[in-house]
N, C-alpha and C. Protein backbone atom coordinates (compact mmCIF):
# COMPACT_ATOMS: atom_id res chain seq x y z
N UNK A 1 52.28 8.04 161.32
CA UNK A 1 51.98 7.12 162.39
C UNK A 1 51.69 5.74 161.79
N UNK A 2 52.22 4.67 162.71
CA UNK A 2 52.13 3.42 161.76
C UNK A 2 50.69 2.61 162.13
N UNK A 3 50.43 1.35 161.85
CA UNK A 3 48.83 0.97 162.26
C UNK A 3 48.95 0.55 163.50
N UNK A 4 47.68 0.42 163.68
CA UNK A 4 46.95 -0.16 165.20
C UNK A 4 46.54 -1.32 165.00
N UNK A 5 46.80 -3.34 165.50
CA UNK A 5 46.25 -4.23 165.48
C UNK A 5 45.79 -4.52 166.51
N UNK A 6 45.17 -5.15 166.82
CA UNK A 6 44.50 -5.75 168.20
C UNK A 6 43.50 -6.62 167.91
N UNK A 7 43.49 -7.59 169.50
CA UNK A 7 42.25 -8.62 169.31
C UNK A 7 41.40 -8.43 170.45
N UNK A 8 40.17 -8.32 170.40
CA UNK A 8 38.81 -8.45 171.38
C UNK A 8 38.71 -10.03 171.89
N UNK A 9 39.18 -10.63 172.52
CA UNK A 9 39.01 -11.81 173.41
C UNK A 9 37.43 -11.96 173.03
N UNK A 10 37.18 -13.23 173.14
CA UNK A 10 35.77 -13.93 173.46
C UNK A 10 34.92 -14.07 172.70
N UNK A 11 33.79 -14.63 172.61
CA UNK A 11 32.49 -14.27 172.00
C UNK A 11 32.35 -13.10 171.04
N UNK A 12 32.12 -12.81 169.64
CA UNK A 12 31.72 -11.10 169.78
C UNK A 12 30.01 -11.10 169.31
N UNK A 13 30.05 -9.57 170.15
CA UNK A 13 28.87 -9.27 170.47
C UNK A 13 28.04 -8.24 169.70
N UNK A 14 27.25 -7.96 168.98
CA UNK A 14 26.69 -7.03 168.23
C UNK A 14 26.12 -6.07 169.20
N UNK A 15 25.84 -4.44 168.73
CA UNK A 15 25.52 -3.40 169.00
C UNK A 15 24.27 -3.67 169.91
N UNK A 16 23.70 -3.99 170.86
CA UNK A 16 22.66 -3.94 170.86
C UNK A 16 21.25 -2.98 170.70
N UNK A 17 20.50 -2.82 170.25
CA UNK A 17 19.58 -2.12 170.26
C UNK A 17 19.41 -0.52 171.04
N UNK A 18 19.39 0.82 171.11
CA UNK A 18 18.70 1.27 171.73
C UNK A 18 17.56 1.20 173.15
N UNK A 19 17.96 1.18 174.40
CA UNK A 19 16.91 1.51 175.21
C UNK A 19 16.09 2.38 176.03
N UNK A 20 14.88 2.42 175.68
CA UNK A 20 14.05 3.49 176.34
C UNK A 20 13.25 2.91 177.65
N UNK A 21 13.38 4.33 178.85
CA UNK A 21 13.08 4.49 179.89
C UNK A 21 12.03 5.05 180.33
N UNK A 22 11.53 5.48 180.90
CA UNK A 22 10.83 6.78 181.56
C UNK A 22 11.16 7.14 183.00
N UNK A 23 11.75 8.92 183.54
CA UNK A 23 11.93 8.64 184.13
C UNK A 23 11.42 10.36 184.55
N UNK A 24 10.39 10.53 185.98
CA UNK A 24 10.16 11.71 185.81
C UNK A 24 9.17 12.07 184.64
N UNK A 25 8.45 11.09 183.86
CA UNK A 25 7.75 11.38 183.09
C UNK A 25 8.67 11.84 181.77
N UNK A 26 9.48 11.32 181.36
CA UNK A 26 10.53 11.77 180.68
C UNK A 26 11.46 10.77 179.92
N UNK A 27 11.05 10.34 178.74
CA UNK A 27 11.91 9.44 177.98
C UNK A 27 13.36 9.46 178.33
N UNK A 28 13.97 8.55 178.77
CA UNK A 28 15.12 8.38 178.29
C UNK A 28 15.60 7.03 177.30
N UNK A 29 16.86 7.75 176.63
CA UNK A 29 17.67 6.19 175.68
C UNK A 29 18.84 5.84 176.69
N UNK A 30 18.78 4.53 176.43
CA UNK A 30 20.29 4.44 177.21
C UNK A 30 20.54 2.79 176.29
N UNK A 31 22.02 2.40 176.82
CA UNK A 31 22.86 1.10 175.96
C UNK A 31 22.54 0.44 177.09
N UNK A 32 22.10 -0.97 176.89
CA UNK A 32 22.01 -2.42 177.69
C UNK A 32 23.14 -2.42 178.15
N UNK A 33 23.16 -2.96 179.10
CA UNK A 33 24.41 -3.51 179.87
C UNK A 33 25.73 -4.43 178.98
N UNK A 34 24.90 -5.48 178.59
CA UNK A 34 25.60 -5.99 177.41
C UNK A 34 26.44 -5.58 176.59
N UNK A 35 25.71 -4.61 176.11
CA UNK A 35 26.62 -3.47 175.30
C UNK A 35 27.70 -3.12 175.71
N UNK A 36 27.18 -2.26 176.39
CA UNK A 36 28.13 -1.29 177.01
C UNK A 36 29.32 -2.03 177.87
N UNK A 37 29.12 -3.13 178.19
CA UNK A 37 30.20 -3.83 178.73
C UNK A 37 31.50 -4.54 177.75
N UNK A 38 30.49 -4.77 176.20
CA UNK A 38 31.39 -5.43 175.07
C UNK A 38 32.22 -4.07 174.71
N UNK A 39 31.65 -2.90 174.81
CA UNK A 39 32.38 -1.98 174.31
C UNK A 39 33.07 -1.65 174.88
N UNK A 40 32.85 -1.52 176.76
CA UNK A 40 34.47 -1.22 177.42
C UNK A 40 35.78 -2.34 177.57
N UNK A 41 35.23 -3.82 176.96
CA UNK A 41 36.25 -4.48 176.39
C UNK A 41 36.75 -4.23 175.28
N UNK A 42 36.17 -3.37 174.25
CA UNK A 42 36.59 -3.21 173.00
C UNK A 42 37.67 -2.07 173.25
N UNK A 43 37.38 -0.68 174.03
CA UNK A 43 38.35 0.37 174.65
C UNK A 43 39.33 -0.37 175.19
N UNK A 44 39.16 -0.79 176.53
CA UNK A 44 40.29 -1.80 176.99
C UNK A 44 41.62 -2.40 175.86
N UNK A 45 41.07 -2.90 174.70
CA UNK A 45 41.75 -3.59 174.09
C UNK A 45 42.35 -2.56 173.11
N UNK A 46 41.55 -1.94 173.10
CA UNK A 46 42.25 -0.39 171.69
C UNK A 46 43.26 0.08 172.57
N UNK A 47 42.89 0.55 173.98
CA UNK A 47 43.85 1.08 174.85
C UNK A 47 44.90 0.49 175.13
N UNK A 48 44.97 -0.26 175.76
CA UNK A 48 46.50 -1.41 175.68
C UNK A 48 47.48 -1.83 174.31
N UNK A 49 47.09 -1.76 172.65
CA UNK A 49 47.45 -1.23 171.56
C UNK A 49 48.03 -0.35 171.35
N UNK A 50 47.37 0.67 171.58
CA UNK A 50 47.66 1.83 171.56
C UNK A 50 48.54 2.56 172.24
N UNK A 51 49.13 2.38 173.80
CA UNK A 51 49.89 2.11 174.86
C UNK A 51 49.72 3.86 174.80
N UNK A 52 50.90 4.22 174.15
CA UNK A 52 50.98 5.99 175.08
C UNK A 52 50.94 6.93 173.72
N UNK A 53 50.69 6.37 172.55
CA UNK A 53 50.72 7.19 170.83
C UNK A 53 49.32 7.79 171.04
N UNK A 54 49.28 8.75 170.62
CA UNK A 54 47.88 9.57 170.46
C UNK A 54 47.17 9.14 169.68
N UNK A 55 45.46 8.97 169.50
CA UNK A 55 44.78 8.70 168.82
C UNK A 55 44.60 9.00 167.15
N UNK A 56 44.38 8.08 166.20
CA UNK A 56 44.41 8.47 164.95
C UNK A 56 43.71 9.79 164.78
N UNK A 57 43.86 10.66 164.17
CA UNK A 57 43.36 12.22 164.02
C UNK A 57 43.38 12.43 162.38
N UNK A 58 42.78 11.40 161.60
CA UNK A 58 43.34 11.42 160.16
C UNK A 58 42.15 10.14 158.98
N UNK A 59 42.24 10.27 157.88
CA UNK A 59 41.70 9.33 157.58
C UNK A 59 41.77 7.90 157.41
N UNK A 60 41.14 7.24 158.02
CA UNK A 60 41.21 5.66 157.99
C UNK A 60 40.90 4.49 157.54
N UNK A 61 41.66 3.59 157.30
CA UNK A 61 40.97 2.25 156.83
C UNK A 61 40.97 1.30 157.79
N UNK A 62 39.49 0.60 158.29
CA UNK A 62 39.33 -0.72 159.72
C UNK A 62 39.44 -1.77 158.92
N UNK A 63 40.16 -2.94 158.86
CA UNK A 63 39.66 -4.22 158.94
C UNK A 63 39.51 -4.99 160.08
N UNK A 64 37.66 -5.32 159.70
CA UNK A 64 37.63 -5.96 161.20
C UNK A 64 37.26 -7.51 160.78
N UNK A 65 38.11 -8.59 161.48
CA UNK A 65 37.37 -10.11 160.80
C UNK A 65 36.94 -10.56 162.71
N UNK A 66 35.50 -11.09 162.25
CA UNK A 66 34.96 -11.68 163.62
C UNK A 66 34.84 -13.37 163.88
N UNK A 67 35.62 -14.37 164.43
CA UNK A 67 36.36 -14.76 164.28
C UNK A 67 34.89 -15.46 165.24
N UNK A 68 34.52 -16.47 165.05
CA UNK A 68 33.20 -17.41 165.59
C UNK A 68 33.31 -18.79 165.65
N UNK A 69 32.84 -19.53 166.57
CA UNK A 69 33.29 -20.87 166.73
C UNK A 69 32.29 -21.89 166.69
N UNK A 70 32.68 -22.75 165.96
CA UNK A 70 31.52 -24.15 165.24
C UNK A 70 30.59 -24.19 166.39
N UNK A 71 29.34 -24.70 166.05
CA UNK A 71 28.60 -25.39 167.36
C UNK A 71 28.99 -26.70 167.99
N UNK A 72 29.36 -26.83 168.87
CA UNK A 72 29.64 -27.70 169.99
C UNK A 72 28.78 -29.04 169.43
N UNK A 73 27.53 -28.79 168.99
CA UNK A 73 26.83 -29.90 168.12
C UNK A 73 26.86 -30.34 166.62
N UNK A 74 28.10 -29.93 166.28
CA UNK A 74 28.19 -30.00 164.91
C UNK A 74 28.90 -31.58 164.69
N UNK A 75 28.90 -31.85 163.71
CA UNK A 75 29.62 -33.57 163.59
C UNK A 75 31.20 -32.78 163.24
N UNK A 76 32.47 -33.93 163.54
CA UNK A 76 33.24 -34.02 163.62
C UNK A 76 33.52 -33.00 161.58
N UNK A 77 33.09 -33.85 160.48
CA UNK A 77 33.03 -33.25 159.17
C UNK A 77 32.63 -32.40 159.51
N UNK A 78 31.56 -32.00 159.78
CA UNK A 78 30.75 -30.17 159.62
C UNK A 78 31.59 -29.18 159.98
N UNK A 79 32.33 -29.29 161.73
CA UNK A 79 33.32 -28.81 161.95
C UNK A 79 34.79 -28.13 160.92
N UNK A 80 34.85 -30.04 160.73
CA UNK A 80 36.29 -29.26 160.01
C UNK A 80 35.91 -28.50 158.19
N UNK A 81 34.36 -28.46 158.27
CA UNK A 81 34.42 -27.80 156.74
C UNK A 81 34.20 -26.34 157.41
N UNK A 82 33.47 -26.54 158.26
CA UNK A 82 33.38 -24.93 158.97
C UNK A 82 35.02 -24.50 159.25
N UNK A 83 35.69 -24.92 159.96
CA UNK A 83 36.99 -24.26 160.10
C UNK A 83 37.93 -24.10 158.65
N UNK A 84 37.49 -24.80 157.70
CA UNK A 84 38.40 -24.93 156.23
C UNK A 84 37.60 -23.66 155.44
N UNK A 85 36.31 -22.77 155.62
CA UNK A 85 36.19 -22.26 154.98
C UNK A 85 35.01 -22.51 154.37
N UNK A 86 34.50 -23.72 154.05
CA UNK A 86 33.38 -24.16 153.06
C UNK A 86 32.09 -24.04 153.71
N UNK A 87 32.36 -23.97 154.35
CA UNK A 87 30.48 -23.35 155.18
C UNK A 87 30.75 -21.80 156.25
N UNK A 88 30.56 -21.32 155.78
CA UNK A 88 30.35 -19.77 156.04
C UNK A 88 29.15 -19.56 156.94
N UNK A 89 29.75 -18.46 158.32
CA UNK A 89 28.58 -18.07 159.40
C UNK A 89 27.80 -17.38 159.27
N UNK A 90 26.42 -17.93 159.35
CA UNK A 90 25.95 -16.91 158.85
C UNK A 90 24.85 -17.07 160.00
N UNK A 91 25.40 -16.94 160.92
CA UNK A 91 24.45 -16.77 162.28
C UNK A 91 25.00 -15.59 162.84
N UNK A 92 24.05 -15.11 163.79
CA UNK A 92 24.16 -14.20 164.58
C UNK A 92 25.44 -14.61 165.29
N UNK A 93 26.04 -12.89 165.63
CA UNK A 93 25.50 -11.49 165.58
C UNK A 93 25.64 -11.23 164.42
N UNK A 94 24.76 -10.31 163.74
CA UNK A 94 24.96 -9.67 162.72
C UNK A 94 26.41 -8.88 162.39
N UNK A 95 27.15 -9.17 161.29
CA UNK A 95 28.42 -8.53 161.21
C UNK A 95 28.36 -6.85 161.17
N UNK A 96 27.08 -6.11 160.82
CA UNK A 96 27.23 -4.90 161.03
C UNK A 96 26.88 -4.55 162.21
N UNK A 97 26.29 -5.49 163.14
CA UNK A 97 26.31 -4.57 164.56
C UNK A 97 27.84 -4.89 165.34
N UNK A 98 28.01 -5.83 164.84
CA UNK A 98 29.39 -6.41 165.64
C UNK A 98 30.45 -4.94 164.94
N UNK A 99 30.69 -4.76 163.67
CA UNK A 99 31.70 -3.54 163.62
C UNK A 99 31.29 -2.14 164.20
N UNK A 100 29.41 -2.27 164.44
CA UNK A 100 29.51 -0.73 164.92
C UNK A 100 29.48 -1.04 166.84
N UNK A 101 29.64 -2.08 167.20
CA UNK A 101 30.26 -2.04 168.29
C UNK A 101 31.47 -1.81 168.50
N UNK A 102 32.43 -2.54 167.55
CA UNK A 102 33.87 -1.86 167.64
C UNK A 102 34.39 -0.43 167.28
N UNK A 103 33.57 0.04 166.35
CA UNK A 103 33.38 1.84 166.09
C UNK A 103 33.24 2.30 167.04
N UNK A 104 32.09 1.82 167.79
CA UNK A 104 32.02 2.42 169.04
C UNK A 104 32.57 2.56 170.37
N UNK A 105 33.26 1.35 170.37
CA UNK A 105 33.97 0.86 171.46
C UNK A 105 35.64 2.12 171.09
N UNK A 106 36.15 1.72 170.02
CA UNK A 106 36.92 2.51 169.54
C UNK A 106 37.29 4.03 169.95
N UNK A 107 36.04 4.79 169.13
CA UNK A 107 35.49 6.09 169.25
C UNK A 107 36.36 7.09 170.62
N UNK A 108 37.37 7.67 170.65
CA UNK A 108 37.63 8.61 171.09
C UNK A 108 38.91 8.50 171.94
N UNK A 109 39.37 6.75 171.67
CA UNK A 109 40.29 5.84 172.60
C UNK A 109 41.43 6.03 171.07
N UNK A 110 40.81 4.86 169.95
CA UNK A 110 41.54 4.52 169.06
C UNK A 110 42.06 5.63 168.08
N UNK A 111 40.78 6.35 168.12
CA UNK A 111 40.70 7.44 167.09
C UNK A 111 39.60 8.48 167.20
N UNK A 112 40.03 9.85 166.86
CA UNK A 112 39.16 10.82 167.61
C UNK A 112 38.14 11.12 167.25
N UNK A 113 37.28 10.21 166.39
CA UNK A 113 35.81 10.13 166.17
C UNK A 113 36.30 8.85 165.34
N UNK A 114 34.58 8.18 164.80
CA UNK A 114 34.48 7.19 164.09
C UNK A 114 34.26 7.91 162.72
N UNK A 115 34.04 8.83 162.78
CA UNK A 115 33.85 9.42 161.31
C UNK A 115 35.00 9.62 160.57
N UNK A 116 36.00 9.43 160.73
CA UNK A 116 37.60 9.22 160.47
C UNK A 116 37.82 7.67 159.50
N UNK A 117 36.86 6.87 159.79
CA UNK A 117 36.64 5.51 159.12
C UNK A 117 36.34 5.35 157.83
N UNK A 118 36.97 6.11 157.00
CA UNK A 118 37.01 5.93 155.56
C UNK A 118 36.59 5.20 154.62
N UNK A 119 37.46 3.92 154.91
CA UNK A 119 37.07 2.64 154.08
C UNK A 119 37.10 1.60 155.22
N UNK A 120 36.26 0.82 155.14
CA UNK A 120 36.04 -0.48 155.99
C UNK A 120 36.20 -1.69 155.43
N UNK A 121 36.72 -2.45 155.87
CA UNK A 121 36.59 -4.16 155.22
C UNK A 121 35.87 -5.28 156.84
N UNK A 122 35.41 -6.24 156.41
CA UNK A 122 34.81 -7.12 157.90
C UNK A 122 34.61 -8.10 157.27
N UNK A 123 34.55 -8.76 157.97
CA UNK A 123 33.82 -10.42 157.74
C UNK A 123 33.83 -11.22 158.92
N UNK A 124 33.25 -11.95 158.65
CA UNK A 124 32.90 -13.00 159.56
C UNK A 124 33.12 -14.61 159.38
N UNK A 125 34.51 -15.44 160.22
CA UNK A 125 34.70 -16.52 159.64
C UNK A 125 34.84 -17.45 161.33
N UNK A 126 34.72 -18.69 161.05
CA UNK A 126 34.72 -20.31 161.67
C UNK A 126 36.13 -19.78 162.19
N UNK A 127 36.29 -20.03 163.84
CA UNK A 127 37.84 -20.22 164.23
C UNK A 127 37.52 -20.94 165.31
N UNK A 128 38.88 -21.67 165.96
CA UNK A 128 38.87 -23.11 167.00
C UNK A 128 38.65 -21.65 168.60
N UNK A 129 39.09 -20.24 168.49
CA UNK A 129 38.92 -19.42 169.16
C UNK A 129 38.58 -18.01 169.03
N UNK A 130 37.25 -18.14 169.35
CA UNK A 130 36.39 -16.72 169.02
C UNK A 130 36.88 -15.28 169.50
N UNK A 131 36.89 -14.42 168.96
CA UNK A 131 37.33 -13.06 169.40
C UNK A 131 37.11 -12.23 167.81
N UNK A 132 37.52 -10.91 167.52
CA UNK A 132 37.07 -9.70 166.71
C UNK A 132 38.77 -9.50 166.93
N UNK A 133 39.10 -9.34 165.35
CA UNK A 133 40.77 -8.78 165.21
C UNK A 133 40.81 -7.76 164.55
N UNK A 134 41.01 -6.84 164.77
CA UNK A 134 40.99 -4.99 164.24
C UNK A 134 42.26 -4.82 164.01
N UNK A 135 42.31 -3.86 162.69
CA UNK A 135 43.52 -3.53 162.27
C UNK A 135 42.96 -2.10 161.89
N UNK A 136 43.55 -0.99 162.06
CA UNK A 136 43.70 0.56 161.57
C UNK A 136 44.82 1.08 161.23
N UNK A 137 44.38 1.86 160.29
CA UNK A 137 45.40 1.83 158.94
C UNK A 137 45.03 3.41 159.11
N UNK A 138 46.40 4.67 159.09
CA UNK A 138 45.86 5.50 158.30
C UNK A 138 46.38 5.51 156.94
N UNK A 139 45.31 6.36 156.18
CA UNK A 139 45.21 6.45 154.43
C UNK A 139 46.21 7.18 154.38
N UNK A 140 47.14 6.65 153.10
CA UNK A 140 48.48 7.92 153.10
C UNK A 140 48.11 8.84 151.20
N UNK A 141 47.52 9.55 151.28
CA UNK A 141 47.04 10.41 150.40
C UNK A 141 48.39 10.85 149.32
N UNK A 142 47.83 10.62 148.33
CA UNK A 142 49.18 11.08 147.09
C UNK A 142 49.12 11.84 146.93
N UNK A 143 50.26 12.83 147.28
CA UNK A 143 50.44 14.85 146.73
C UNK A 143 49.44 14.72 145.40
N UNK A 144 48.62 15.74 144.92
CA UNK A 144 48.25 16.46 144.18
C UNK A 144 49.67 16.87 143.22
N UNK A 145 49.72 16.32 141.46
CA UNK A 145 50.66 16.28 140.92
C UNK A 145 50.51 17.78 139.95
């Protein structure tokens, strides 16, 4: 099976937190809205990729780059060193909640668990249009000689 690319439109959004309830006298966890909304854009977008091929069932490699846009208050220079590379984001969201939102978002659409995610690559760089670009790769294993 050959790879899976795709792009997450917009803003990206990190994992958010865990939330607890009570309900009935009775803890519950549940995902913020937030969340759970970045992640059924993240399915959405695996799904339309993916069109009618069955989910990866095999071992994998993600590259995910999260793709963030200068501040609106930055000077005209700051900008273009941010888009050239020379000043690196290092603002929120955190790049590991942002990939385990796309793991998650992923998860059972792209590929039939996230534990299939082998090797990972991510980063986080300056673009004129923000969005998360995923690429899945499966690993092609060398016969045993």
């Amino acid at each position: 099976m050959t790879g899976l690319a795709f792009t997450i439109p917009g803003d990206p959004r990190g994992k958010g937190r865990p939330r607890a309830t009570t309900i009935g006298g009775h803890a519950r966890m549940f995902t913020d809205s937030k969340t759970a909304s970045y992640e059924n854009l993240v399915k959405l977008a695996a799904s339309q990729a993916l069109g009618s091929r069955q989910p990866f069932d095999e071992p994998l490699t993600m590259i995910v780059t999260v793709r963030m846009t200068p501040a609106a208050s930055d000077s005209g220079k700051k900008r273009a060193a941010k888009l050239a590379g020379s000043i690196l984001p290092t603002k929120l969201p955190d790049l590991d909640n942002v990939v385990k939102a796309v793991l998650d978002g992923c998860n059972k659409v792209a590929f039939r668990d996230d534990a299939l995610v082998v090797r990972l690559v991510a980063e986080k760089a300056y673009a004129e249009t923000p969005g998360v670009d995923v690429m899945i790769n499966p690993i092609q294993l060398r016969a045993a000689a």
